[in-house]
N, C-alpha and C. Protein backbone atom coordinates (compact mmCIF):
# COMPACT_ATOMS: atom_id res chain seq x y z
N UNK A 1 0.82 -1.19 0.00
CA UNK A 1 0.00 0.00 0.00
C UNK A 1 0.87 1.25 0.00
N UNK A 2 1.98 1.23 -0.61
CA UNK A 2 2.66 2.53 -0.90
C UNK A 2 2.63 3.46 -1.59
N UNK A 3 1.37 3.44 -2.48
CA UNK A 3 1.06 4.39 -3.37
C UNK A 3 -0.59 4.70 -3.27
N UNK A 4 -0.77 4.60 -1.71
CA UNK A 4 -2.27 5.06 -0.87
C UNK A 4 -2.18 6.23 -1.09
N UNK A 5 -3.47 6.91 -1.38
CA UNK A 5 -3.83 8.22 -1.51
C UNK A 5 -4.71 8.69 -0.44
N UNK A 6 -4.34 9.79 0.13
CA UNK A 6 -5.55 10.11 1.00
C UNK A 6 -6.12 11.37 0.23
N UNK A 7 -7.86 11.19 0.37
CA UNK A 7 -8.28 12.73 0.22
C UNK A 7 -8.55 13.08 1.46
N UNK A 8 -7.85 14.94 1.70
CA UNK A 8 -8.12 15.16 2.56
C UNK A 8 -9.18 16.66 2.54
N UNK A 9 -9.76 16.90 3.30
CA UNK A 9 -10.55 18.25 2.67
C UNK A 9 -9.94 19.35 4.31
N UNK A 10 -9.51 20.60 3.97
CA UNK A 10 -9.18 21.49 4.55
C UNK A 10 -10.30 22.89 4.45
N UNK A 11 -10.17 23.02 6.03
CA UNK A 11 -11.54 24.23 5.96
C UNK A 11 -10.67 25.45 6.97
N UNK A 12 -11.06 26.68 6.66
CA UNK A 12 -10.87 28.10 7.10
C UNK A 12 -12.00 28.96 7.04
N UNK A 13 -12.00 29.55 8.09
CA UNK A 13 -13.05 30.56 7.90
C UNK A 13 -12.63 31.86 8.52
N UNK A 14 -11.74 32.76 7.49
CA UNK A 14 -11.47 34.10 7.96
C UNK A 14 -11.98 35.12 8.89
N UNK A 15 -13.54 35.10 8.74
CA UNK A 15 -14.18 35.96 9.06
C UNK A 15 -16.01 35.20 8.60
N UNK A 16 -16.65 35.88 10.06
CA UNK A 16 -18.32 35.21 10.36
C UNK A 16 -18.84 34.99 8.64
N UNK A 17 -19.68 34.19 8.35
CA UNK A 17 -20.01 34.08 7.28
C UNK A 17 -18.95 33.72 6.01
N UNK A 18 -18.03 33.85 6.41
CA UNK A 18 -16.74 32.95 5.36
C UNK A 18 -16.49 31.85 5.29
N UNK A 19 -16.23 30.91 4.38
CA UNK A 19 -15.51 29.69 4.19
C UNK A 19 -14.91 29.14 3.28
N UNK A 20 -13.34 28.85 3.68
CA UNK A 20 -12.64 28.46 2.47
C UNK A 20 -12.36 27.09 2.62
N UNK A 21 -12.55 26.01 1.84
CA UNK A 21 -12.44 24.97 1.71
C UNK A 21 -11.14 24.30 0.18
N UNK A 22 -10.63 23.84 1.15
CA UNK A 22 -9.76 23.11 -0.42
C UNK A 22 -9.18 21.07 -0.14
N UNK A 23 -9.53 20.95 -1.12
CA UNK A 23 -9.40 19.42 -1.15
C UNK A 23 -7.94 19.07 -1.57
N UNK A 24 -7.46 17.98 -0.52
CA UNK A 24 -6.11 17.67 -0.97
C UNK A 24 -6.23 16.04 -1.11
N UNK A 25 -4.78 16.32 -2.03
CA UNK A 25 -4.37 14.45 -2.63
C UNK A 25 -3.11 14.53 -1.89
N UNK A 26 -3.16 13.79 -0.69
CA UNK A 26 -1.90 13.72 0.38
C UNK A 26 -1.70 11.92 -0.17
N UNK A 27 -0.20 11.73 0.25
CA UNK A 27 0.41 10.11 0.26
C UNK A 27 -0.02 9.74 1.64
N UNK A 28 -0.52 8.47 1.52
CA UNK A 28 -0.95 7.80 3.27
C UNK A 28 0.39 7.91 4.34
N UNK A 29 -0.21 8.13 5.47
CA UNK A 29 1.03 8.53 6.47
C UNK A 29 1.51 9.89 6.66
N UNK A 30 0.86 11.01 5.93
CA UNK A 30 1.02 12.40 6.17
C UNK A 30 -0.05 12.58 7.40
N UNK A 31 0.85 14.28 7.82
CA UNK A 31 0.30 14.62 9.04
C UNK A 31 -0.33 15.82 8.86
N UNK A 32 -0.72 16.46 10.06
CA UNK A 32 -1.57 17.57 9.18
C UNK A 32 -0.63 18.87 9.18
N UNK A 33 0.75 18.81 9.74
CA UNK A 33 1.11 19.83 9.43
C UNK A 33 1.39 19.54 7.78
N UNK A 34 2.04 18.19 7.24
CA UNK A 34 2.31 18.46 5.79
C UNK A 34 0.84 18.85 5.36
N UNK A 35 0.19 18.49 5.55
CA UNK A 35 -1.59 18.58 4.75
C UNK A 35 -1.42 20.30 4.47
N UNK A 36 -0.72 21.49 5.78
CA UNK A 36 -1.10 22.99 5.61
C UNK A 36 -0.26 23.26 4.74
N UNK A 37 0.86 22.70 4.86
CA UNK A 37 2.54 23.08 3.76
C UNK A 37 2.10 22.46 2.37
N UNK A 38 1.03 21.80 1.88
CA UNK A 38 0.56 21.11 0.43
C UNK A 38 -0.69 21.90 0.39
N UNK A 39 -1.22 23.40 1.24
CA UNK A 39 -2.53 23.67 0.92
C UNK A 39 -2.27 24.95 0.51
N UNK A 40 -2.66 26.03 -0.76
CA UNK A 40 -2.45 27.09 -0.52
C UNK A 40 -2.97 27.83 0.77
N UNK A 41 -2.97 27.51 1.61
CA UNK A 41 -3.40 28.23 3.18
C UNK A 41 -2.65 29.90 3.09
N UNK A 42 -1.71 29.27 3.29
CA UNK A 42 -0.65 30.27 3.65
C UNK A 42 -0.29 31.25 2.66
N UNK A 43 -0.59 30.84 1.75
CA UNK A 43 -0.75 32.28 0.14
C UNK A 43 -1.57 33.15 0.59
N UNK A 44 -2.70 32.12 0.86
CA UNK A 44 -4.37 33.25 1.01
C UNK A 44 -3.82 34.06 2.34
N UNK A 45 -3.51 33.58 3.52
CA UNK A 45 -3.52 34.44 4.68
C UNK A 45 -2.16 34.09 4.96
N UNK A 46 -1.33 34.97 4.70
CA UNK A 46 0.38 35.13 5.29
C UNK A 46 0.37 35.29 6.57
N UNK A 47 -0.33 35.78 7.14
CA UNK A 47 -0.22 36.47 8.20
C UNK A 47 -0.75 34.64 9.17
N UNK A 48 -1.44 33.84 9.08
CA UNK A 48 -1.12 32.94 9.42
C UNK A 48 -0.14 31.99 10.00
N UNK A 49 1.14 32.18 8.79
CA UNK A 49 2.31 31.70 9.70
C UNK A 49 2.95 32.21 10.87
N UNK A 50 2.50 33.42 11.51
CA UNK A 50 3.37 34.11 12.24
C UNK A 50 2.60 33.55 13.47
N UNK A 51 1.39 32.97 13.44
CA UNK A 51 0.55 32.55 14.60
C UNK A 51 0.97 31.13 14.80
N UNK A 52 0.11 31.15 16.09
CA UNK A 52 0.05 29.35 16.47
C UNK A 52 -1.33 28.90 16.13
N UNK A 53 -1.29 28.34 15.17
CA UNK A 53 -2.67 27.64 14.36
C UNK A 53 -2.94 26.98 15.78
N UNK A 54 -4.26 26.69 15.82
CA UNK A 54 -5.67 25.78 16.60
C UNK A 54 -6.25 25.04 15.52
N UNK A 55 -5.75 23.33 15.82
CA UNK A 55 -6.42 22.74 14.66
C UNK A 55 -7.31 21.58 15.22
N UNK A 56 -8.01 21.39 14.54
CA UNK A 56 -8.76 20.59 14.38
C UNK A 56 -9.05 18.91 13.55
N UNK A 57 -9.66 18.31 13.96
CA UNK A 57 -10.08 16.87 12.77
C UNK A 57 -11.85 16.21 13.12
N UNK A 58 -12.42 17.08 11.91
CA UNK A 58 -13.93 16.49 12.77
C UNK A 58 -14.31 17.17 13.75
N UNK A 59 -13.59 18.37 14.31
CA UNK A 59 -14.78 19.20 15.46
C UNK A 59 -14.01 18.35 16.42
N UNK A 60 -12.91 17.74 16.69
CA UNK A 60 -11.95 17.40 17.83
C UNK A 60 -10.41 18.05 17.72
N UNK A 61 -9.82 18.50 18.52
CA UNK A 61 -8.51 18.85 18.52
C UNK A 61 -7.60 18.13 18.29
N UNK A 62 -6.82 18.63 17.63
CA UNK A 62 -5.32 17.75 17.02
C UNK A 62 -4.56 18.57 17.30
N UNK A 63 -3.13 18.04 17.26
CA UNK A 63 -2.01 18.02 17.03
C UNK A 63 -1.45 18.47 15.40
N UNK A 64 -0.52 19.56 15.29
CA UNK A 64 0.16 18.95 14.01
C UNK A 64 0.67 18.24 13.44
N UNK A 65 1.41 17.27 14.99
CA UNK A 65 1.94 15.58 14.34
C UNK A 65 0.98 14.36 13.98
N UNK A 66 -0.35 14.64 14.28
CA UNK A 66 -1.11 13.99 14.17
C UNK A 66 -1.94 13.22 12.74
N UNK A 67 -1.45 12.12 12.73
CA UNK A 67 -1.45 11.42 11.49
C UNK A 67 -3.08 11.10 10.33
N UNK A 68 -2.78 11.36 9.37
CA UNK A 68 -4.38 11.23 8.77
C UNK A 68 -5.07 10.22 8.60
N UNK A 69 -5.62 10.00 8.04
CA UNK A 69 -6.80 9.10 7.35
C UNK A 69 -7.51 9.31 6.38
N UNK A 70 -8.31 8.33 5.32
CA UNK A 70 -8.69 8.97 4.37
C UNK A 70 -10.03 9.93 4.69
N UNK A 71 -10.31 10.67 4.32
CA UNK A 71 -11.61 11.52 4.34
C UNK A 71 -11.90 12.31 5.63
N UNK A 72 -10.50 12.89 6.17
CA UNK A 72 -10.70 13.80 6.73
C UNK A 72 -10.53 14.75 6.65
N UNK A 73 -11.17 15.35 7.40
CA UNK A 73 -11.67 17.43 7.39
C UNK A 73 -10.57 17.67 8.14
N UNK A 74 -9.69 18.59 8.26
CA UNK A 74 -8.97 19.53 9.21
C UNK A 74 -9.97 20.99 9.22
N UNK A 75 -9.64 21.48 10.47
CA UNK A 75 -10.60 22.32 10.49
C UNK A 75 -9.48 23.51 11.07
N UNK A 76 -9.25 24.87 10.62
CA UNK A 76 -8.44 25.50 11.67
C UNK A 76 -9.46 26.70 12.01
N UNK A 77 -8.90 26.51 13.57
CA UNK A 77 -10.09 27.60 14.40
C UNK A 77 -9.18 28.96 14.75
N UNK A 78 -10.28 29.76 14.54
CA UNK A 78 -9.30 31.39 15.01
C UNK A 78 -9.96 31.32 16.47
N UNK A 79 -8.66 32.38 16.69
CA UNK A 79 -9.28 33.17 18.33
C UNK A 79 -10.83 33.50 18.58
N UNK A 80 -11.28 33.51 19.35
CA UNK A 80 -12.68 33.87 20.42
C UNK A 80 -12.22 35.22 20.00
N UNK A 81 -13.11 36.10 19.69
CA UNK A 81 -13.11 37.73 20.10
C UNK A 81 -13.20 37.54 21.26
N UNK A 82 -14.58 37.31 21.85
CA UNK A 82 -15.35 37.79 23.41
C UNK A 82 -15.17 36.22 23.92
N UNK A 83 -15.31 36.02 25.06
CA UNK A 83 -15.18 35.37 26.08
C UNK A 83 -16.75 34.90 25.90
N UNK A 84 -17.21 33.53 25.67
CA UNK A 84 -18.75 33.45 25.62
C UNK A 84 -19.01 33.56 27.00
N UNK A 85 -18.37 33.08 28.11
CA UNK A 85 -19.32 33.48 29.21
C UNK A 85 -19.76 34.85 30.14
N UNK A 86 -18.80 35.97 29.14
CA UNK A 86 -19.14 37.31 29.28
C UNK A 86 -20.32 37.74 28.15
N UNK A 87 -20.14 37.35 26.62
CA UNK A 87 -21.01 37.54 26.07
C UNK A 87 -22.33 36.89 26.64
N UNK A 88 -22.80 35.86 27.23
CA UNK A 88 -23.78 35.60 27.49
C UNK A 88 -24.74 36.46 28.49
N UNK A 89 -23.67 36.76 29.83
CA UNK A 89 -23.66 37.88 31.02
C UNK A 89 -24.39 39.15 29.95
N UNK A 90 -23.82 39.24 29.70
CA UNK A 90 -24.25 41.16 28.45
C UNK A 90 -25.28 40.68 28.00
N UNK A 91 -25.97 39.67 27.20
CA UNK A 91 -27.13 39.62 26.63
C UNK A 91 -28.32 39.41 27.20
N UNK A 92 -28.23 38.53 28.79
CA UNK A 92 -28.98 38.63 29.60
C UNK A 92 -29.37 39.65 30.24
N UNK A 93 -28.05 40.47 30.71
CA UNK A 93 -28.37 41.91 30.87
C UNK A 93 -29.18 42.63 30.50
N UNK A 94 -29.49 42.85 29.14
CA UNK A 94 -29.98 43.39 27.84
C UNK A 94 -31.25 42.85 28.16
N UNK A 95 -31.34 41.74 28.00
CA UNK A 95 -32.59 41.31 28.17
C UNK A 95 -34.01 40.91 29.48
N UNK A 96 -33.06 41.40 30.26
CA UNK A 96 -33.88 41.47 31.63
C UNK A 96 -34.07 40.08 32.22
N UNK A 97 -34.14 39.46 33.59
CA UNK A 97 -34.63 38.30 33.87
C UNK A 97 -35.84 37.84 33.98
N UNK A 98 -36.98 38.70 33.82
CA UNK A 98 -37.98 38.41 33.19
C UNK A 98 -38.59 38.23 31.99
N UNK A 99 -37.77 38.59 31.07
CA UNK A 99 -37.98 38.47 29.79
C UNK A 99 -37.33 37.25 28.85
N UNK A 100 -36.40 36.28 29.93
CA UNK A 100 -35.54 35.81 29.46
C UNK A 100 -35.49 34.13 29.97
N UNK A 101 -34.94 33.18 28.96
CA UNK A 101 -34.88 31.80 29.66
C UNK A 101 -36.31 31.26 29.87
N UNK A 102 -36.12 29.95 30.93
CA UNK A 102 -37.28 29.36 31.08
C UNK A 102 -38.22 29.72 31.46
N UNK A 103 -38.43 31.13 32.17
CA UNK A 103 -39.88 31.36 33.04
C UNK A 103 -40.31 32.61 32.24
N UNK A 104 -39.93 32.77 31.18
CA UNK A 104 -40.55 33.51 30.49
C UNK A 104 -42.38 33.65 29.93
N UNK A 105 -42.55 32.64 29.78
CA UNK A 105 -43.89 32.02 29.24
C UNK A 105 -44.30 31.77 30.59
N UNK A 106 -45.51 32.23 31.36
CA UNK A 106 -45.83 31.45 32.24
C UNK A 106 -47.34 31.73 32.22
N UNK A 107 -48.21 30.82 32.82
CA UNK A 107 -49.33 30.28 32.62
C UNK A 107 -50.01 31.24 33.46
N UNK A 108 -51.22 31.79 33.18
CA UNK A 108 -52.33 32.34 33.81
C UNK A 108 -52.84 31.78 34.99
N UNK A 109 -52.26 32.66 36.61
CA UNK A 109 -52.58 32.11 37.37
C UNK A 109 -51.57 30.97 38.02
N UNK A 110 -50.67 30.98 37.23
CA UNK A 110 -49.42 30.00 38.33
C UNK A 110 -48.99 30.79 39.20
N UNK A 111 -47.71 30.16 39.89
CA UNK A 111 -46.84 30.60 40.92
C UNK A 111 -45.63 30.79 40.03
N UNK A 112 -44.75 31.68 40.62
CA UNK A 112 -43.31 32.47 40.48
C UNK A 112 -42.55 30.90 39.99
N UNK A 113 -42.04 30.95 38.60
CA UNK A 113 -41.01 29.90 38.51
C UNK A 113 -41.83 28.58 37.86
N UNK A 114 -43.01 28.49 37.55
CA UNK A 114 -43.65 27.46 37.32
C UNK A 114 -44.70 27.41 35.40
């Protein structure tokens, strides 16, 4: 099996509503750092190499030494702007605790919480 092919499919998403996807023909036994060094990645966003990529396989975290298989996704994740458990704090805010979550809807004539 020395002339195994893997397809691999590579995903980016610059910015909300973006997605760049490109399909690779890797030799079996590549890792995913060769998978980024065989993808134009690094053409499209230069500014990439100067970071420490967050990668992915399937919506689980990897490694760059981490070896492929056929028909997998690498996925690379950017930074959090906001902190979700501050963004959540602010929107509740916004939205009052009565207006918000489970006890919103409540029945004619119940009790507080029900």
């Amino acid at each position: 099996m020395g002339g195994a092919v893997l397809a691999i499919t590579l995903v980016f998403s610059p910015a909300p509503r973006q997605l760049w996807q490109w399909t690779l023909a890797l030799p079996a036994g590549s890792s995913v750092a060769q998978a980024l060094q065989a993808s134009p990645l690094f053409l499209e966003c230069p500014e990439l190499l100067a970071s420490r990529l967050r990668v992915g396989i399937w919506g689980c975290k990897a490694g760059l030494d981490r070896l492929l298989a056929d028909n997998d996704r690498i996925e690379i994740y950017r930074p959090l702007r906001v902190d979700p458990k501050t963004a959540r704090r602010e929107r509740f805010g916004r939205q009052g605790a009565k207006s918000a979550g489970l006890f919103m809807a409540k029945r004619p004539g119940s009790k507080s919480g029900y």
